[in-house]
N, C-alpha and C. Protein backbone atom coordinates (compact mmCIF):
# COMPACT_ATOMS: atom_id res chain seq x y z
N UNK A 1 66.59 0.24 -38.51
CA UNK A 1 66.96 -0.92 -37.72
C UNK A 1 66.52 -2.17 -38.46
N UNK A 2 67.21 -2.70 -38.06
CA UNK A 2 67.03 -4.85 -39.07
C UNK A 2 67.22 -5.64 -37.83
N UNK A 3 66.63 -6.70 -38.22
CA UNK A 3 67.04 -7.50 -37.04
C UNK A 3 67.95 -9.20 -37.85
N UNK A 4 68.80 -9.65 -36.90
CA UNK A 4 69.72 -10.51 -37.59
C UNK A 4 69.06 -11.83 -36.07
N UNK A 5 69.90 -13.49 -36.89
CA UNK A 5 69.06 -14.16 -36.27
C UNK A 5 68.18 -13.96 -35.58
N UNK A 6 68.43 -15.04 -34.52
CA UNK A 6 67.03 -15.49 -33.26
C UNK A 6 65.84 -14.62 -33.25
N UNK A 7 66.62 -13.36 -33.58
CA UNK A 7 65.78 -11.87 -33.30
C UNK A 7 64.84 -11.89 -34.35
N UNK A 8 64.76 -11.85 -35.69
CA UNK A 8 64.45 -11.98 -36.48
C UNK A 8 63.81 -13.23 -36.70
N UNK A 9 63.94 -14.07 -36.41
CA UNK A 9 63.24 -15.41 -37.13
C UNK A 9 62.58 -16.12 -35.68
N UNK A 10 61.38 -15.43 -35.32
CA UNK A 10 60.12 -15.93 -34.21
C UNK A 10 60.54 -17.59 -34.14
N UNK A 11 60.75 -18.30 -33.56
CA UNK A 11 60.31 -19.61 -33.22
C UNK A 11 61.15 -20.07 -31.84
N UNK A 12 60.61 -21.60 -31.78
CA UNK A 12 60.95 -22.50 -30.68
C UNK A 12 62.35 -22.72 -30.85
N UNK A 13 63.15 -23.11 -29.77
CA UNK A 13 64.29 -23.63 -30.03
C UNK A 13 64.73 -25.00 -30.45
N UNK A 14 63.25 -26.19 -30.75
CA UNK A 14 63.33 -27.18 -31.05
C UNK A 14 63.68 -27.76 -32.62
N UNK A 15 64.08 -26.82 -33.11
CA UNK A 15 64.86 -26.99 -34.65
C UNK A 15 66.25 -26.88 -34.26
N UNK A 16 67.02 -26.18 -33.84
CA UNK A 16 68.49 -26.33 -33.68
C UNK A 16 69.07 -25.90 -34.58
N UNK A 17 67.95 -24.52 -35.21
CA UNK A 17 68.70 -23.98 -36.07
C UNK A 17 69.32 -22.00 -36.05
N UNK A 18 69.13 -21.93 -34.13
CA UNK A 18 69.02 -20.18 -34.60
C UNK A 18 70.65 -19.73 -34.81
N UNK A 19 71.57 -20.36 -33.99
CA UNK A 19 72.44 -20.20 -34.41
C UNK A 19 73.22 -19.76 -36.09
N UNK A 20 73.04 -20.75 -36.93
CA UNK A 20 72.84 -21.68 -37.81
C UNK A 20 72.47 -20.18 -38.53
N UNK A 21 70.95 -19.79 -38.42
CA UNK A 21 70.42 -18.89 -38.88
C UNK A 21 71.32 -17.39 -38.73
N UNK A 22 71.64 -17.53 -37.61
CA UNK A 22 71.99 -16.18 -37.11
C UNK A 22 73.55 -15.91 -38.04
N UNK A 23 74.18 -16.46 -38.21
CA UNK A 23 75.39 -16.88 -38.71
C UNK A 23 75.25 -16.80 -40.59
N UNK A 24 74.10 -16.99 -40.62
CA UNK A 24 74.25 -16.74 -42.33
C UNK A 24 73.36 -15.35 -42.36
N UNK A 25 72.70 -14.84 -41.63
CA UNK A 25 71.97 -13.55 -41.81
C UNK A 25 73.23 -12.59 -41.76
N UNK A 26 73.78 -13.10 -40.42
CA UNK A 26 74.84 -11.73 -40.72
C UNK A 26 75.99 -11.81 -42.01
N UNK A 27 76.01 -12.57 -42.36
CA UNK A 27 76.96 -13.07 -43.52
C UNK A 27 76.12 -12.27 -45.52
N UNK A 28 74.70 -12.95 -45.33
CA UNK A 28 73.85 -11.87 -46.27
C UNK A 28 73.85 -10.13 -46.35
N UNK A 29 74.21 -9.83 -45.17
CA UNK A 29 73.17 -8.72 -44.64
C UNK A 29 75.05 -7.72 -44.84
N UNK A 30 75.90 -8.46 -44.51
CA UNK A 30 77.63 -8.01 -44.91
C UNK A 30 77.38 -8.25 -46.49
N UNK A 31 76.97 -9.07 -47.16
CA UNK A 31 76.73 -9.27 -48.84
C UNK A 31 76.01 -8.02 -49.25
N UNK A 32 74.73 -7.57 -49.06
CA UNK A 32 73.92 -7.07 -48.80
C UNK A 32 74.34 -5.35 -48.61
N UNK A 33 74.95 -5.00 -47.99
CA UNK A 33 76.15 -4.11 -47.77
C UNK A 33 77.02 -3.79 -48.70
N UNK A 34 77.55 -4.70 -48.95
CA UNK A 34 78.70 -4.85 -49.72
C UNK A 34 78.04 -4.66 -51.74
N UNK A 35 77.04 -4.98 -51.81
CA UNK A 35 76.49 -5.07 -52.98
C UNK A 35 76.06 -3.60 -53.34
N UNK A 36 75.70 -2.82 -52.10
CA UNK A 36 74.92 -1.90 -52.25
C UNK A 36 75.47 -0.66 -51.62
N UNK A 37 76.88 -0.45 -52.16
CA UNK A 37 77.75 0.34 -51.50
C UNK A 37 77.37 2.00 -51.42
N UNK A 38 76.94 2.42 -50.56
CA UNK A 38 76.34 4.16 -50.11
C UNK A 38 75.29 3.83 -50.02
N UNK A 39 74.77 2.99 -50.22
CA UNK A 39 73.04 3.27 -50.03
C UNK A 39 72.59 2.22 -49.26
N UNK A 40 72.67 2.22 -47.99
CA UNK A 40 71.89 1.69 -46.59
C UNK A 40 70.77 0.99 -47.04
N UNK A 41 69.64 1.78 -47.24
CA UNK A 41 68.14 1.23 -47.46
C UNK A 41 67.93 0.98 -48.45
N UNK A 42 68.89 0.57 -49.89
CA UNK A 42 68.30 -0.49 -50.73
C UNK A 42 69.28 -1.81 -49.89
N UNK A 43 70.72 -1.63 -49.15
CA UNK A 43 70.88 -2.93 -48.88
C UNK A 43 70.08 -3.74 -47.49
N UNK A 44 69.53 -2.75 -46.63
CA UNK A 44 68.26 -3.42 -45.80
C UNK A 44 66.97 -3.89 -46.78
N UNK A 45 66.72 -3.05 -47.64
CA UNK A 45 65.52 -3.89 -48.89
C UNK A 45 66.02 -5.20 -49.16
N UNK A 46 67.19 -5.26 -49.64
CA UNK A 46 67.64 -6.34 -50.14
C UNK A 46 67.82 -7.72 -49.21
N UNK A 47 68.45 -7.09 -48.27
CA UNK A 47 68.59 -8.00 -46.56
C UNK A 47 67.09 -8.53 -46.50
N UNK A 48 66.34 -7.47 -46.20
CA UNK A 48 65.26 -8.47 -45.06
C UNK A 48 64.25 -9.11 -46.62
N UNK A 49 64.12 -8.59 -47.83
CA UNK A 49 63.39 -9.49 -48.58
C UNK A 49 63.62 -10.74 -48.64
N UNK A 50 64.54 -11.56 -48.52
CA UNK A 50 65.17 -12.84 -48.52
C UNK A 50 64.89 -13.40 -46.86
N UNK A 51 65.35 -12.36 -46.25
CA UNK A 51 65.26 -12.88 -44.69
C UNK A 51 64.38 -13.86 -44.35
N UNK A 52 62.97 -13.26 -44.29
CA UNK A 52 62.12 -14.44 -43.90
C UNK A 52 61.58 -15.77 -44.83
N UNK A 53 61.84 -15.89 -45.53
CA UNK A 53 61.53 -16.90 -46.73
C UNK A 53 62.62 -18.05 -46.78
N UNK A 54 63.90 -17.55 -46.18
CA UNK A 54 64.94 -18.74 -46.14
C UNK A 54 64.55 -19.44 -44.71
N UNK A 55 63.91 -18.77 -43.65
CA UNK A 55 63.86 -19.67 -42.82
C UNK A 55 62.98 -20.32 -42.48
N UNK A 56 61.76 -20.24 -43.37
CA UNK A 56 60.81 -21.18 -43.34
C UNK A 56 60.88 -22.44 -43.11
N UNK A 57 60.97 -23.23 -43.58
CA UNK A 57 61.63 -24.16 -42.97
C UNK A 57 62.35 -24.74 -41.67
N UNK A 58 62.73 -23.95 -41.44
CA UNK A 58 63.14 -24.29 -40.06
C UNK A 58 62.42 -23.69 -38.94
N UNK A 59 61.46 -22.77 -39.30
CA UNK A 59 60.25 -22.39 -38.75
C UNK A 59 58.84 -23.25 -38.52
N UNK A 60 58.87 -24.23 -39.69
CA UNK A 60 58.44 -24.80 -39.64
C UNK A 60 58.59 -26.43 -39.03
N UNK A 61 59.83 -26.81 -39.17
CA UNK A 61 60.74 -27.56 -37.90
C UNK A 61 60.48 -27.68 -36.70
N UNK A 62 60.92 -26.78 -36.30
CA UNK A 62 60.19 -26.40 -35.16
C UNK A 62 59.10 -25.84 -34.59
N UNK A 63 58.16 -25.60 -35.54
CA UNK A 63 56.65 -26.00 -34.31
C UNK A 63 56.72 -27.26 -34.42
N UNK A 64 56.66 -28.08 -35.54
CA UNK A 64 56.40 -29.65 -35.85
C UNK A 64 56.90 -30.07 -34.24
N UNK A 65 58.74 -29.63 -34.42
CA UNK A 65 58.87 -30.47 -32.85
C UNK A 65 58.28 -29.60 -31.38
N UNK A 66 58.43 -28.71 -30.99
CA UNK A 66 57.44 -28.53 -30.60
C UNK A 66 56.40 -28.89 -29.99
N UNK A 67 55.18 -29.09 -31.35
CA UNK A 67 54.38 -30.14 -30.98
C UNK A 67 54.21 -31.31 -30.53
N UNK A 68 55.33 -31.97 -30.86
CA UNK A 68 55.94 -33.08 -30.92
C UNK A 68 56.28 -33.70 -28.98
N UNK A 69 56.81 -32.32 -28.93
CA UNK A 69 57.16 -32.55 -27.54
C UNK A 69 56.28 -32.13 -26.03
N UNK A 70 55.80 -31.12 -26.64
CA UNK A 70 54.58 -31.03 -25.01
C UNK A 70 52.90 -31.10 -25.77
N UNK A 71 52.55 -31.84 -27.46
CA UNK A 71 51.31 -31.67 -27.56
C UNK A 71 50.66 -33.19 -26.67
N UNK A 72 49.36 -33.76 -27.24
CA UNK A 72 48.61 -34.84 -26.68
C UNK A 72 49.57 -36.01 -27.22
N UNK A 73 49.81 -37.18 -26.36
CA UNK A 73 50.48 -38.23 -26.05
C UNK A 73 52.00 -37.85 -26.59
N UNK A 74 52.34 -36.60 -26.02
CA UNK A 74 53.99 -36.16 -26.90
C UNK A 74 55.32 -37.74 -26.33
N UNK A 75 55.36 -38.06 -25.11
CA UNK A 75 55.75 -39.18 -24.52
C UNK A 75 55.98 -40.50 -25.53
N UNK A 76 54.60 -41.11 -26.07
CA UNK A 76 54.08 -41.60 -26.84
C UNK A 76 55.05 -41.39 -28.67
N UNK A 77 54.29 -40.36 -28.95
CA UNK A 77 54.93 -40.11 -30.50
C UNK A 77 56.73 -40.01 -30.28
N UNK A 78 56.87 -39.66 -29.21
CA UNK A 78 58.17 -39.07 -29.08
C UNK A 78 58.87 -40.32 -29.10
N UNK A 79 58.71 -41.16 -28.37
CA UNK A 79 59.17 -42.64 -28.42
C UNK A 79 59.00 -43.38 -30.20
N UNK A 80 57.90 -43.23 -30.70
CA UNK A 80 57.79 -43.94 -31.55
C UNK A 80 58.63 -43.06 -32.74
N UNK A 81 59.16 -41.56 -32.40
CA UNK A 81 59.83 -41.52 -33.74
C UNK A 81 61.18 -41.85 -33.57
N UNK A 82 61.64 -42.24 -32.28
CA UNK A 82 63.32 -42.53 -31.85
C UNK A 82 63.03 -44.36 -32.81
N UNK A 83 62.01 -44.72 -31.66
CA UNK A 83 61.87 -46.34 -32.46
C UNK A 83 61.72 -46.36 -33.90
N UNK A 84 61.53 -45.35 -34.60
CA UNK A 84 61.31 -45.84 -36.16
C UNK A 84 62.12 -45.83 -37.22
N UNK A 85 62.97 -45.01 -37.03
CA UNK A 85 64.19 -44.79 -37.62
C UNK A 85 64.28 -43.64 -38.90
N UNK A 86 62.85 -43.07 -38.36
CA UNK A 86 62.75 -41.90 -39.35
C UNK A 86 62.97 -40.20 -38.37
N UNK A 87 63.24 -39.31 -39.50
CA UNK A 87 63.82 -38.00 -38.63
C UNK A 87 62.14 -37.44 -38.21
């Protein structure tokens, strides 16, 4: 068994990226397949080694927001990053 997006990649929904994610895993994981024709468990080797390392980032996205949104003065920061004009 493998797991493809959301399922696979633990986080908040405050990145806006599981979709996103979910949509290119299954697209690798058909590559992945396709590369490694009769043999299942080198193309799951191949699948999940990449898996978690591409979504870092957006793992990391989202705790940031996250935090962002229910940590201490979230109200506060939350306002000041709409006012600043930075992402």
């Amino acid at each position: 068994m493998t797991l493809l997006g959301d399922a696979a990649h633990l986080m908040s929904p405050f990145a806006g990226e599981g979709a996103n994610l979910a949509m290119f895993d299954g697209a690798q994981f058909g590559r992945a397949i396709a590369d490694h024709p009769g043999d299942t468990e080198a193309a799951l080797t191949a699948y999940e080694h990449a898996l978690f390392p591409r979504s870092q980032t957006s793992a990391a996205t989202s705790a940031a927001n996250l935090k962002l949104m229910f940590g201490d003065n979230a109200l506060e920061r939350l306002l000041d990053q709409f006012t600043s004009g930075r992402p």
